[in-house]
C-alpha atoms as a PDB file:
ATOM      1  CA  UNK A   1     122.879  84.730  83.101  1.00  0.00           C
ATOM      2  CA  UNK A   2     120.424  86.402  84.978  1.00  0.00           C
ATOM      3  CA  UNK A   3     118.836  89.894  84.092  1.00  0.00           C
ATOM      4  CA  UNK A   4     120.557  92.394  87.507  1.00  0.00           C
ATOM      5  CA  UNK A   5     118.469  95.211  88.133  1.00  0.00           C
ATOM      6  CA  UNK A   6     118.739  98.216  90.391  1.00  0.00           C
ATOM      7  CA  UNK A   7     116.989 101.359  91.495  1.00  0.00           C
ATOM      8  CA  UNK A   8     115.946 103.428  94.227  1.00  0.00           C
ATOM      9  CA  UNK A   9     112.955 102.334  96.119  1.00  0.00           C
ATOM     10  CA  UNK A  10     110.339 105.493  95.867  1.00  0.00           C
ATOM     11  CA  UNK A  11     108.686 107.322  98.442  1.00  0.00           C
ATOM     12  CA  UNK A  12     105.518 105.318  97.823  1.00  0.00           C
ATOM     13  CA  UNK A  13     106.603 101.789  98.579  1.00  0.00           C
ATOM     14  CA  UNK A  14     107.725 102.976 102.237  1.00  0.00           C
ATOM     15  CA  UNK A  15     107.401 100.368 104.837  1.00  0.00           C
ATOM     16  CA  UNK A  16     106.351  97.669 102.262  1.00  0.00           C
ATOM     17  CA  UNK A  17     107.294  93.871 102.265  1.00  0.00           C
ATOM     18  CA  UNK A  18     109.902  93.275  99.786  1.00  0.00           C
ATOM     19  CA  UNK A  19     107.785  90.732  98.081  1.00  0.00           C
ATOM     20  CA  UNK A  20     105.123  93.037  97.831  1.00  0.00           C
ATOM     21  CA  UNK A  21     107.609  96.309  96.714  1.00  0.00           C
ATOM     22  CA  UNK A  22     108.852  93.696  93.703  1.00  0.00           C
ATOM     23  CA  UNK A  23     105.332  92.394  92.865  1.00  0.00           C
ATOM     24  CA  UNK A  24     104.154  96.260  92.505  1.00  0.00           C
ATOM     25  CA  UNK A  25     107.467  97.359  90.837  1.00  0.00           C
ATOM     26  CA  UNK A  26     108.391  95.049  88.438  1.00  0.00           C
ATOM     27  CA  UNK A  27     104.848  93.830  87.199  1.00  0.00           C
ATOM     28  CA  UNK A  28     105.475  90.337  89.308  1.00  0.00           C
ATOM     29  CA  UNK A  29     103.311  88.332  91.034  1.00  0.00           C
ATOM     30  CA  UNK A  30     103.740  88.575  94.622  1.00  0.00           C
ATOM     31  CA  UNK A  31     104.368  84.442  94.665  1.00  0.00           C
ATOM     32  CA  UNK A  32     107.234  84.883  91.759  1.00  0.00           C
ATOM     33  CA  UNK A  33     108.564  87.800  94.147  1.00  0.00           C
ATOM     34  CA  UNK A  34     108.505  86.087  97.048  1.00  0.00           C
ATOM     35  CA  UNK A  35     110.057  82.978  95.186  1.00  0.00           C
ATOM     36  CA  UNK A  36     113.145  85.302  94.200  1.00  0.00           C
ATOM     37  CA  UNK A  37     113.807  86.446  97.739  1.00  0.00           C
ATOM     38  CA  UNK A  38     113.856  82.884  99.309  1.00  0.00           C
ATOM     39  CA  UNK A  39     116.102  82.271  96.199  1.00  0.00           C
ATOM     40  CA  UNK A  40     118.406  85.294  97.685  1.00  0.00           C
ATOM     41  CA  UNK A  41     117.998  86.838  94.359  1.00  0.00           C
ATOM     42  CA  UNK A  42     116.845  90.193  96.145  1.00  0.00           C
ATOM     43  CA  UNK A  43     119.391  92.523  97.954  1.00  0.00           C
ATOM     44  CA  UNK A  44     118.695  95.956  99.918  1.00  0.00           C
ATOM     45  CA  UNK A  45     121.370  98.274 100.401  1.00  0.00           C
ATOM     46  CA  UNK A  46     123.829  95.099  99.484  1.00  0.00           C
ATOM     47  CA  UNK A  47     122.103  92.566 101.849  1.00  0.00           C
ATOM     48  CA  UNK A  48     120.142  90.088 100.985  1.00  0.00           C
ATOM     49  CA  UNK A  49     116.569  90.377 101.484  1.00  0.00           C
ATOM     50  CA  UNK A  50     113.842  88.126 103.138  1.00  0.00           C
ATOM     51  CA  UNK A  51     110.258  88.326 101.165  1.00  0.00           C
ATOM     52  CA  UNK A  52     108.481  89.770 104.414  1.00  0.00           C
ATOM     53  CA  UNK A  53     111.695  92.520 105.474  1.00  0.00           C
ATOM     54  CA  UNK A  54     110.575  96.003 104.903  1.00  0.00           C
ATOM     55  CA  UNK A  55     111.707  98.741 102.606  1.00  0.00           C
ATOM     56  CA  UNK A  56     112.140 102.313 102.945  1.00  0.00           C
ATOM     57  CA  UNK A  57     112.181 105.007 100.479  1.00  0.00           C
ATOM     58  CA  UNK A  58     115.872 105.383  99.214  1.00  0.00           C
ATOM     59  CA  UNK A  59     116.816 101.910 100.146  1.00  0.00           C
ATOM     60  CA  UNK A  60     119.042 100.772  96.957  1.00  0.00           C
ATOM     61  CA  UNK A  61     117.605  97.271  95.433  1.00  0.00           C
ATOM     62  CA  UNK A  62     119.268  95.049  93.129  1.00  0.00           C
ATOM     63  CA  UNK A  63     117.226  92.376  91.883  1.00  0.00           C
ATOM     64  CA  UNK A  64     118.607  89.440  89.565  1.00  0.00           C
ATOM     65  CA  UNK A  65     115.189  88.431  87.466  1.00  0.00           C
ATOM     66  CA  UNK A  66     115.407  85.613  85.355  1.00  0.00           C
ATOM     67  CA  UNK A  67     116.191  85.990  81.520  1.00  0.00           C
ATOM     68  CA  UNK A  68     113.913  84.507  78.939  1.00  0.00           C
ATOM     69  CA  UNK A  69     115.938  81.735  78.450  1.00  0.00           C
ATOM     70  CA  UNK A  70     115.830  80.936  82.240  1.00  0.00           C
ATOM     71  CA  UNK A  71     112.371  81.540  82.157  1.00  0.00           C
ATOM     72  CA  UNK A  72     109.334  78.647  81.755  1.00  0.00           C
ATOM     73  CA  UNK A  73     107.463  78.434  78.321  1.00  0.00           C
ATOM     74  CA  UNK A  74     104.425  80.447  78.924  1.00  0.00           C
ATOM     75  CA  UNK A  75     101.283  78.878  78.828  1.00  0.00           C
ATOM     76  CA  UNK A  76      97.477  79.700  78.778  1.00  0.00           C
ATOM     77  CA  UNK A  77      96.158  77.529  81.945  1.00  0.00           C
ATOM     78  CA  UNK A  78      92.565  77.057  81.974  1.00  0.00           C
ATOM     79  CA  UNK A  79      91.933  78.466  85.312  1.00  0.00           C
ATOM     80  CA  UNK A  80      88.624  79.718  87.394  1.00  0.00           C
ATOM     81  CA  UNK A  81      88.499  83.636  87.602  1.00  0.00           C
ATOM     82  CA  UNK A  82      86.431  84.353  90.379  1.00  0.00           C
ATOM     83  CA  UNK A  83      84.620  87.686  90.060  1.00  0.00           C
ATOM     84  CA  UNK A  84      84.915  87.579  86.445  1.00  0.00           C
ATOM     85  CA  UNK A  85      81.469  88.292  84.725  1.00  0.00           C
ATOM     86  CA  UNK A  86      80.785  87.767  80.798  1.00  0.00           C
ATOM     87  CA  UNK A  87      78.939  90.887  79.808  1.00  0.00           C
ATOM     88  CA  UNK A  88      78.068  89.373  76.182  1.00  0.00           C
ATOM     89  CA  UNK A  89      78.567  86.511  74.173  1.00  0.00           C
ATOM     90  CA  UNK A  90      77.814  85.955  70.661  1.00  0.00           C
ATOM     91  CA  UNK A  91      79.898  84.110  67.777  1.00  0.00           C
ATOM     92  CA  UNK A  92      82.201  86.378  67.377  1.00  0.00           C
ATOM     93  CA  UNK A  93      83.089  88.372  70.353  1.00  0.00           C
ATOM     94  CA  UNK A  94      82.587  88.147  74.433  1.00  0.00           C
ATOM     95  CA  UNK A  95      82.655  90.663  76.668  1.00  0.00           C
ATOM     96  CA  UNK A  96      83.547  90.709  79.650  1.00  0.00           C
ATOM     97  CA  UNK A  97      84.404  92.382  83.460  1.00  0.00           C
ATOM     98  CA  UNK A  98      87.900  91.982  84.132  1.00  0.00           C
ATOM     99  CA  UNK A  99      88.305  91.959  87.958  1.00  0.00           C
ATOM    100  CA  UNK A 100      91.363  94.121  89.910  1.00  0.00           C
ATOM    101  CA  UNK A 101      94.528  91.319  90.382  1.00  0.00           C
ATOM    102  CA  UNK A 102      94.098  89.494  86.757  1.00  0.00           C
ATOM    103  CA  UNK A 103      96.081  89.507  83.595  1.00  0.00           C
ATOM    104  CA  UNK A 104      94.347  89.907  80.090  1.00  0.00           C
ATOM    105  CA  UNK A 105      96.818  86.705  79.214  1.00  0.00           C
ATOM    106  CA  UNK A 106      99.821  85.241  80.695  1.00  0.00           C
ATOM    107  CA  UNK A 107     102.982  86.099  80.554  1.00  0.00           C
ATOM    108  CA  UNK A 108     106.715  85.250  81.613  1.00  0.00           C
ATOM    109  CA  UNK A 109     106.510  87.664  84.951  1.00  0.00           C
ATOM    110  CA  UNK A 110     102.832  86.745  86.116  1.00  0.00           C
ATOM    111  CA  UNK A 111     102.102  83.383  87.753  1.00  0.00           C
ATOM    112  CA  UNK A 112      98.367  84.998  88.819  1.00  0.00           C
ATOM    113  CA  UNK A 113      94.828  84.508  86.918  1.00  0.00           C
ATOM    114  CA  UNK A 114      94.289  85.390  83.534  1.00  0.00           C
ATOM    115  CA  UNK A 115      91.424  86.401  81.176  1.00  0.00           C
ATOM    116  CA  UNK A 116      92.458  83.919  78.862  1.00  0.00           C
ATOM    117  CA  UNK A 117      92.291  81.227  81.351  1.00  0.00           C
ATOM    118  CA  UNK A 118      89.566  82.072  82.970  1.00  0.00           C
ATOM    119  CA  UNK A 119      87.416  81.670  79.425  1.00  0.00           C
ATOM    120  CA  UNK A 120      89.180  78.607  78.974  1.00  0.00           C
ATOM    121  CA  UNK A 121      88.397  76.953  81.900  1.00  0.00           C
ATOM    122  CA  UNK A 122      84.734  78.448  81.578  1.00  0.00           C
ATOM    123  CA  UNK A 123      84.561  76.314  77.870  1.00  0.00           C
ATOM    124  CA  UNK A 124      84.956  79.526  75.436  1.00  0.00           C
ATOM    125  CA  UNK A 125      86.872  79.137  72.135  1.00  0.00           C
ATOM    126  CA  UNK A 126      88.482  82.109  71.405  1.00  0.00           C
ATOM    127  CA  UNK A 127      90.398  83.090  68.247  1.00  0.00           C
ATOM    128  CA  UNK A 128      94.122  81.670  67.687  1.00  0.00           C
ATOM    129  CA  UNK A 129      95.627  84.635  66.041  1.00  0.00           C
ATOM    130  CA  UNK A 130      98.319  86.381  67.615  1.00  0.00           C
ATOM    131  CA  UNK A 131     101.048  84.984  69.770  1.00  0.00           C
ATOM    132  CA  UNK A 132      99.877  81.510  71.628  1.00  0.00           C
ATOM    133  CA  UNK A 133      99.565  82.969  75.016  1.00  0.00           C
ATOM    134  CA  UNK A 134      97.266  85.655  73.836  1.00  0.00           C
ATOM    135  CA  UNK A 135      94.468  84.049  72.036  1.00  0.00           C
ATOM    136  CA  UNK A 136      91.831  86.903  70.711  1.00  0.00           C
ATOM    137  CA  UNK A 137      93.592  89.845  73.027  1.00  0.00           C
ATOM    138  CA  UNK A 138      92.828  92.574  70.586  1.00  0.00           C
ATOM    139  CA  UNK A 139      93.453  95.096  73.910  1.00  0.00           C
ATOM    140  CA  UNK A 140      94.439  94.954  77.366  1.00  0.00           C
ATOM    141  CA  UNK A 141      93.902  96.656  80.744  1.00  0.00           C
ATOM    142  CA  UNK A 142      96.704  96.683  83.189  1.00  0.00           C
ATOM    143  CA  UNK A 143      96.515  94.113  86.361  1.00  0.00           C
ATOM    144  CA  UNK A 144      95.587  96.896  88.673  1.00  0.00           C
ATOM    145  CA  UNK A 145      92.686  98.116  86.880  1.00  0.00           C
ATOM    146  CA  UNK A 146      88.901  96.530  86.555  1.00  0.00           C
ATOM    147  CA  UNK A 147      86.485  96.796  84.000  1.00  0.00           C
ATOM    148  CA  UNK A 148      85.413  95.948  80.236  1.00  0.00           C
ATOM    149  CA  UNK A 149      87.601  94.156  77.521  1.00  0.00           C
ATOM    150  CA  UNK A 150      86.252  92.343  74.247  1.00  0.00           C
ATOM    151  CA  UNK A 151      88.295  89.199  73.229  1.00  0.00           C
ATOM    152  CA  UNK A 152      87.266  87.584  69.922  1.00  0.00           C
ATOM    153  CA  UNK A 153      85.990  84.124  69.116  1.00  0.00           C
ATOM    154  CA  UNK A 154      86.973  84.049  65.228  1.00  0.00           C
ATOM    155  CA  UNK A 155      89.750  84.767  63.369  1.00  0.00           C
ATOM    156  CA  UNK A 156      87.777  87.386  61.416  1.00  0.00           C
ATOM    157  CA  UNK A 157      86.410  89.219  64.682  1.00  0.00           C
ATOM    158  CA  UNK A 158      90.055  89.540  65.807  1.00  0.00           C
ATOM    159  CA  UNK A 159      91.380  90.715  62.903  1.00  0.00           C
ATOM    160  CA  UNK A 160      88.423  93.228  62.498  1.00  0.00           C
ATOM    161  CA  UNK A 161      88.787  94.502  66.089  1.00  0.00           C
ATOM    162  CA  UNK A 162      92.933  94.713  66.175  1.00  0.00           C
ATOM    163  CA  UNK A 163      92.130  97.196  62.874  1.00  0.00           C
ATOM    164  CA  UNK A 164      89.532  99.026  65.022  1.00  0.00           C
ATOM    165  CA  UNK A 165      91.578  99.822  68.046  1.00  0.00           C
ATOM    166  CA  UNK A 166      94.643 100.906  65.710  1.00  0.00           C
ATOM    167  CA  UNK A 167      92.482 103.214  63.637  1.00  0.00           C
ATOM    168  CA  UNK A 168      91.158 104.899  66.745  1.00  0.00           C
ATOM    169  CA  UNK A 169      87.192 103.797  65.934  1.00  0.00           C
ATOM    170  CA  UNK A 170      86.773 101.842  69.357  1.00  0.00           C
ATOM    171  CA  UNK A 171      85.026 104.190  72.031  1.00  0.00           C
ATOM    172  CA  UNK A 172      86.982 103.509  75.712  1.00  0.00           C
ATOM    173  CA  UNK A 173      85.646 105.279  78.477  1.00  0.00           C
ATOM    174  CA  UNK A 174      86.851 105.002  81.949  1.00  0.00           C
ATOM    175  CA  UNK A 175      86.270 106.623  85.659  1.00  0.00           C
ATOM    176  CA  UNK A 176      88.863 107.719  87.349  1.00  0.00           C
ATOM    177  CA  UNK A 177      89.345 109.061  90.938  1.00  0.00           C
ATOM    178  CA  UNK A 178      92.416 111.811  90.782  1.00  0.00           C
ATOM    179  CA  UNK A 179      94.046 113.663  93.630  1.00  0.00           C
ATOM    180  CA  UNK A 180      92.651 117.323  93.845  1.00  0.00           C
ATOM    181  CA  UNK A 181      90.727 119.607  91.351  1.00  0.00           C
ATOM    182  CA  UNK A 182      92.074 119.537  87.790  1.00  0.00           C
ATOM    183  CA  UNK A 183      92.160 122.515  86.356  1.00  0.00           C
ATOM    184  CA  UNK A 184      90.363 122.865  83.434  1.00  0.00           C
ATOM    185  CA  UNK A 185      87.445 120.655  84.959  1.00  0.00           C
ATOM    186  CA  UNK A 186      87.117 119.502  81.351  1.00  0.00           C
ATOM    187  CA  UNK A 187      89.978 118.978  78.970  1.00  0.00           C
ATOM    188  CA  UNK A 188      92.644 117.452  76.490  1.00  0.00           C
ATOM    189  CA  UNK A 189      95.988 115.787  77.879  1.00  0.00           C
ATOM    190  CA  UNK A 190      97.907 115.570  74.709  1.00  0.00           C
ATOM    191  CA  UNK A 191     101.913 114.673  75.662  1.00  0.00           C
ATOM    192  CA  UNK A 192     104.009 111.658  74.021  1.00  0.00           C
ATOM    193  CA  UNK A 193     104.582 108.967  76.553  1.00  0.00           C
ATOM    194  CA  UNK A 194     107.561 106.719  76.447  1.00  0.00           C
ATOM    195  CA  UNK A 195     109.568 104.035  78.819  1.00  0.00           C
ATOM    196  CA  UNK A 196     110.424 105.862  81.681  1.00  0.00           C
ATOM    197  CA  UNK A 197     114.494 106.313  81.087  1.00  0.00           C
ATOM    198  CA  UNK A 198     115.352 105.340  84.899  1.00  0.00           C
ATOM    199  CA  UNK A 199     112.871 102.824  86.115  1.00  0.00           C
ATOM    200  CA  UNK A 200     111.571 100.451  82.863  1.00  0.00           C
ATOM    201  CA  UNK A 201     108.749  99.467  85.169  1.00  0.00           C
ATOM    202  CA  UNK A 202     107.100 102.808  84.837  1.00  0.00           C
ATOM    203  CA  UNK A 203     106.648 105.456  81.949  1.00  0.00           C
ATOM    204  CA  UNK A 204     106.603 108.642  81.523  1.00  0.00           C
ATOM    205  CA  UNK A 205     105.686 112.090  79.400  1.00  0.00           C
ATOM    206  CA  UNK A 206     108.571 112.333  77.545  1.00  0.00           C
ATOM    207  CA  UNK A 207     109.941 114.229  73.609  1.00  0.00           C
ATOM    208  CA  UNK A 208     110.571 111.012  72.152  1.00  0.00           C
ATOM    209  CA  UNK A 209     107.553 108.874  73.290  1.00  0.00           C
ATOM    210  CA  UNK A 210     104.522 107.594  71.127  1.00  0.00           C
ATOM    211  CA  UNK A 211     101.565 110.108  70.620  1.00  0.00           C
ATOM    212  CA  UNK A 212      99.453 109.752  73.279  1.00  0.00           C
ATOM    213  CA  UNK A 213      96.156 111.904  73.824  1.00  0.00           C
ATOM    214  CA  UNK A 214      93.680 111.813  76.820  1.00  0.00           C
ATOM    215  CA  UNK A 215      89.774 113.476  76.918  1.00  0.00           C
ATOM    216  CA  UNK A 216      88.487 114.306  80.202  1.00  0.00           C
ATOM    217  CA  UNK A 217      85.515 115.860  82.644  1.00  0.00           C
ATOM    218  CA  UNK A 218      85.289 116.162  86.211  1.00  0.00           C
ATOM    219  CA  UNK A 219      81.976 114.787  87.163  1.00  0.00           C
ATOM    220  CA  UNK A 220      82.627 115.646  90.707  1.00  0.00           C
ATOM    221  CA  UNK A 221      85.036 116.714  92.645  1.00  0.00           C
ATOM    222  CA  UNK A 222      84.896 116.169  96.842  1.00  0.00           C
ATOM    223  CA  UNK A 223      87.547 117.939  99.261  1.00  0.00           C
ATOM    224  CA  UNK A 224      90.515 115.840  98.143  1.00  0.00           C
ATOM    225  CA  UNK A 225      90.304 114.355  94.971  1.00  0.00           C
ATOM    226  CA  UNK A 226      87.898 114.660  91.746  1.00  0.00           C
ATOM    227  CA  UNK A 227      85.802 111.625  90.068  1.00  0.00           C
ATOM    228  CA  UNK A 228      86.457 111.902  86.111  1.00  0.00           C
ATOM    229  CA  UNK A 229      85.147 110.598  82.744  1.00  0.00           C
ATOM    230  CA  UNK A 230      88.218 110.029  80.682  1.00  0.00           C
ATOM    231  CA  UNK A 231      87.707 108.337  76.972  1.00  0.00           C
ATOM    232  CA  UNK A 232      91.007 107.784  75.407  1.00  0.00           C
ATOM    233  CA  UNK A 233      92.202 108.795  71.776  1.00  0.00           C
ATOM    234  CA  UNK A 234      95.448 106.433  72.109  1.00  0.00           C
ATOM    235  CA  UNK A 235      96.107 103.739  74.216  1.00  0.00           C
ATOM    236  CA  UNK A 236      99.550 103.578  75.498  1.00  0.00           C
ATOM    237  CA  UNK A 237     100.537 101.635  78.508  1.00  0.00           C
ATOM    238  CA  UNK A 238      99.693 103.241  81.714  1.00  0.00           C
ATOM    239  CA  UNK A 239      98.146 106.315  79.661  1.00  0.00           C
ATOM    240  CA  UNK A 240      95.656 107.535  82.050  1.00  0.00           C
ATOM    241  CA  UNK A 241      97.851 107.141  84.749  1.00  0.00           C
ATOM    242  CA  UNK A 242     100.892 108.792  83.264  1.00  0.00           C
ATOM    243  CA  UNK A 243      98.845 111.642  82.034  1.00  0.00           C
ATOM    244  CA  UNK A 244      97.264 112.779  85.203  1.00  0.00           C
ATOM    245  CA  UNK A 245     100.116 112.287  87.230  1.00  0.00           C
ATOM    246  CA  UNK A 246     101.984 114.699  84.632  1.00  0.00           C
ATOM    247  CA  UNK A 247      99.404 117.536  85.516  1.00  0.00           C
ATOM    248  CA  UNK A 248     100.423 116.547  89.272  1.00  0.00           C
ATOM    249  CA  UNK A 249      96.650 114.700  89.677  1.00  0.00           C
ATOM    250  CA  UNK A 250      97.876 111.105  90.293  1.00  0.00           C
ATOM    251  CA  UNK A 251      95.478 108.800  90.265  1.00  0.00           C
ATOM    252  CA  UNK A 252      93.874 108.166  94.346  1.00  0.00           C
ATOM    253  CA  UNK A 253      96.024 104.908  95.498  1.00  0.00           C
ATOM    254  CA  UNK A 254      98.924 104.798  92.144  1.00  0.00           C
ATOM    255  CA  UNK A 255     101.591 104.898  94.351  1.00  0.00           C
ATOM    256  CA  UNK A 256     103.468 103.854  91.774  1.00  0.00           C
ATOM    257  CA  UNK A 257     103.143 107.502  89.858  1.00  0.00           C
ATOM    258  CA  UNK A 258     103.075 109.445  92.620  1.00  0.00           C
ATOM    259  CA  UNK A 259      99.829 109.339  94.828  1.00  0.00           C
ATOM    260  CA  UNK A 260      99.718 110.075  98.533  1.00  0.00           C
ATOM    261  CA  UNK A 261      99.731 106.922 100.393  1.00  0.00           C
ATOM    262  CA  UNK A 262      98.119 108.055 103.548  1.00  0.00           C
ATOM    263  CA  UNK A 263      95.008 109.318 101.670  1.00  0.00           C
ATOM    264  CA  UNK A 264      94.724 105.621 100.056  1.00  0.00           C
ATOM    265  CA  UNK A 265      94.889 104.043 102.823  1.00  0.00           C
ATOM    266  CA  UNK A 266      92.016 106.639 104.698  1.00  0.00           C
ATOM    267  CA  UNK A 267      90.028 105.121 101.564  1.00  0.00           C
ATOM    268  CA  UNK A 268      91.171 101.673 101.543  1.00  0.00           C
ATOM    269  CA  UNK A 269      92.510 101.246  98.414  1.00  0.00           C
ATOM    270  CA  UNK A 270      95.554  98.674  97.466  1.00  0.00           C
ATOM    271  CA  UNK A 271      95.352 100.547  93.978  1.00  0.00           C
ATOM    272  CA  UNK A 272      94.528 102.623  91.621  1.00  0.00           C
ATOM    273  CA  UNK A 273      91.310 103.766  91.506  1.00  0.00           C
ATOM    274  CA  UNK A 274      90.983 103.060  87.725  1.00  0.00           C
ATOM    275  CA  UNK A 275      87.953 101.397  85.828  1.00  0.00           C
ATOM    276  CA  UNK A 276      87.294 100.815  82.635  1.00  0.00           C
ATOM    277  CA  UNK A 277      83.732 102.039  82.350  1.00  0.00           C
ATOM    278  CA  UNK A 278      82.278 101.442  78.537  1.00  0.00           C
ATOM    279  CA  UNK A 279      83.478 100.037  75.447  1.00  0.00           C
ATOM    280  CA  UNK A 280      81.653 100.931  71.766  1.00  0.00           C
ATOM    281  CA  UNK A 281      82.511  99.758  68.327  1.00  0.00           C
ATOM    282  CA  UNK A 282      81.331  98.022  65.331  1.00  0.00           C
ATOM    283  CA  UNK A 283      80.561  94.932  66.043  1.00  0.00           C
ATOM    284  CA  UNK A 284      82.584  92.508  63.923  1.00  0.00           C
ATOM    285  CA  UNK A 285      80.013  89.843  62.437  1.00  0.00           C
ATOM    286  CA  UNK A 286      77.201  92.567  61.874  1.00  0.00           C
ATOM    287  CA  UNK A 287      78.991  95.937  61.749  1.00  0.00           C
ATOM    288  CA  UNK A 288      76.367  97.397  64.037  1.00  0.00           C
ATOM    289  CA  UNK A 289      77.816  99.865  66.556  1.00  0.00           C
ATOM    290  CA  UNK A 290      77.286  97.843  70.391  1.00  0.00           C
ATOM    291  CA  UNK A 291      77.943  99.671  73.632  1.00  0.00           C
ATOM    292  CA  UNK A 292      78.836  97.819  76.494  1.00  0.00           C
ATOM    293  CA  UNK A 293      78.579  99.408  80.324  1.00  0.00           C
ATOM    294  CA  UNK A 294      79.869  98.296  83.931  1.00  0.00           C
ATOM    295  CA  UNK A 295      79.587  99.184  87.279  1.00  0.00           C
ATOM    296  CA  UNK A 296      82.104 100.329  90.062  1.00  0.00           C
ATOM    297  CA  UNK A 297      83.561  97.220  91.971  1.00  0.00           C
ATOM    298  CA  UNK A 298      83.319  96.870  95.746  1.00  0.00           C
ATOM    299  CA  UNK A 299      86.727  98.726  96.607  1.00  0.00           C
ATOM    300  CA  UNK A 300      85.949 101.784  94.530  1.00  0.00           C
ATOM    301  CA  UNK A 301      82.714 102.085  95.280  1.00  0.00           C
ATOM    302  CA  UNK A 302      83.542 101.698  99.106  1.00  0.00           C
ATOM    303  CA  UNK A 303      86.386 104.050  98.528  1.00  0.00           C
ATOM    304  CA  UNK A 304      84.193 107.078  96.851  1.00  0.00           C
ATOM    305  CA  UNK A 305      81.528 106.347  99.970  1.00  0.00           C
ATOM    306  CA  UNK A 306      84.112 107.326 102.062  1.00  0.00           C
ATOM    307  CA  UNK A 307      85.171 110.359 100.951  1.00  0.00           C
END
């Protein structure tokens, strides 16, 4: 039997495709989405839905996804990543840039590029531990955000790094591009964050959610938004964006958590404007502390030159 979902479409999916509304909400890819409205698996306020209709906020959506059972066996396909650089590469670890639009591994709801993949099909062996599909993931960064992730090559690396990131001694910093001035200009978000109780796509600062705690400074703010240096404590799903949405400073183009739509598309964004900036810890092989650092990607950096 399929999986029926519904909700409310939110004021910051107005006017878009339905393909594109399911991709964003339910963590598809826009060709599974698309797939599911040809299939007539999509309805909109009880009709069925093409995959290029449009949907405003309010419309009701019912959606019948496919259970795991229904679901394909997922696999790691070795698969080009364009755009995907390798920042370091030793015996035990490799760096590297993760562009915007690509998984850190496969998974049942994503038919797009991977990290995992993209190594694969570049000739790096990475560590088996873990589940199949997620050979030497020791962390991940959403789909919509760029930047630096380490994947191990040995079984020792990964099981060094996984105790790293649990015991907090991995240094993540990130930019970030909020809306308005945050107030302190430097300062601690600490608020549990949980599954959002309405929409299970999203989540939320909530009593009963996982401790979650977020370090941040304004390096400059412009007349409608602020850049900041965040470097995380925790790292809970959708943490930074959660967080500063919470203080009502969502994240420039997260429609998804609340941003103002018109002011990302004045910058040209088609999402958050989220990268992850450095990564430090011991290094596995030589216990050595390594820093690694990035650069801004074309769409922020065009986006920041324009405001």
């Amino acid at each position: 039997m399929p999986d029926i979902r519904t909700i409310s479409i939110p004021d910051g999916l107005e006017g878009e495709r339905v393909d594109a509304a399911i991709a964003r909400l339910f963590g598809l890819s826009r060709t599974k989405a698309a797939d599911l409205a040809v299939g007539g698996a999509i309805q909109v306020n009880h009709r069925v839905a093409g995959k290029s209709d449009r949907v405003s906020a309010g419309d009701f959506l019912e959606i019948a996804l496919p259970t795991p059972e229904e679901s394909p066996s997922v696999q790691v396909i070795a698969e080009p990543v364009p755009g995907m650089r390798v920042v370091h590469d030793d015996s035990e670890i490799v760096v590297v840039d993760k562009p915007v639009g690509v998984a850190a591994h496969p998974s049942a709801g994503w038919s797009g590029p991977t990290v995992v993949g993209g190594l694969a099909a570049a000739g790096y062996r990475i560590s088996t531990s873990g589940a199949p599909e997620r050979q030497g993931i020791v962390s991940r960064l959403d789909v919509g955000t760029s930047g630096l992730m380490v994947v191990a090559k040995s079984e020792h690396a990964y099981s060094v790094l996984k105790q790293a990131f649990r015991d907090r001694r991995v240094d993540k910093t990130y930019h970030a591009l909020c809306q308005g001035l945050p107030d302190p200009v430097v300062g601690t978000i600490d608020a549990p964050i949980g599954r959002h109780p309405a929409y299970d796509y999203r989540f939320a600062v909530m009593d009963s959610g996982r401790e979650s705690v977020t370090h941040y400074e304004v390096i400059e703010a412009f007349r409608s938004a602020s850049l900041v240096e965040v470097h995380l404590e925790t790292g809970r799903t959708h943490q930074i964006r959660v967080h500063f949405s919470a203080l009502r400073h969502p994240l420039v183009g997260d429609l998804t958590y609340g941003a103002d739509p018109v002011l990302a598309g004045r910058l040209g964004l088609e999402r958050q404007w989220l990268h992850a900036m450095g990564l430090g810890f011991e290094h596995p092989g030589s216990g050595e502390w390594v820093t690694f650092e990035s650069t801004y990607p074309d769409d922020l950096q065009d986006a920041l030159d324009r405001l």
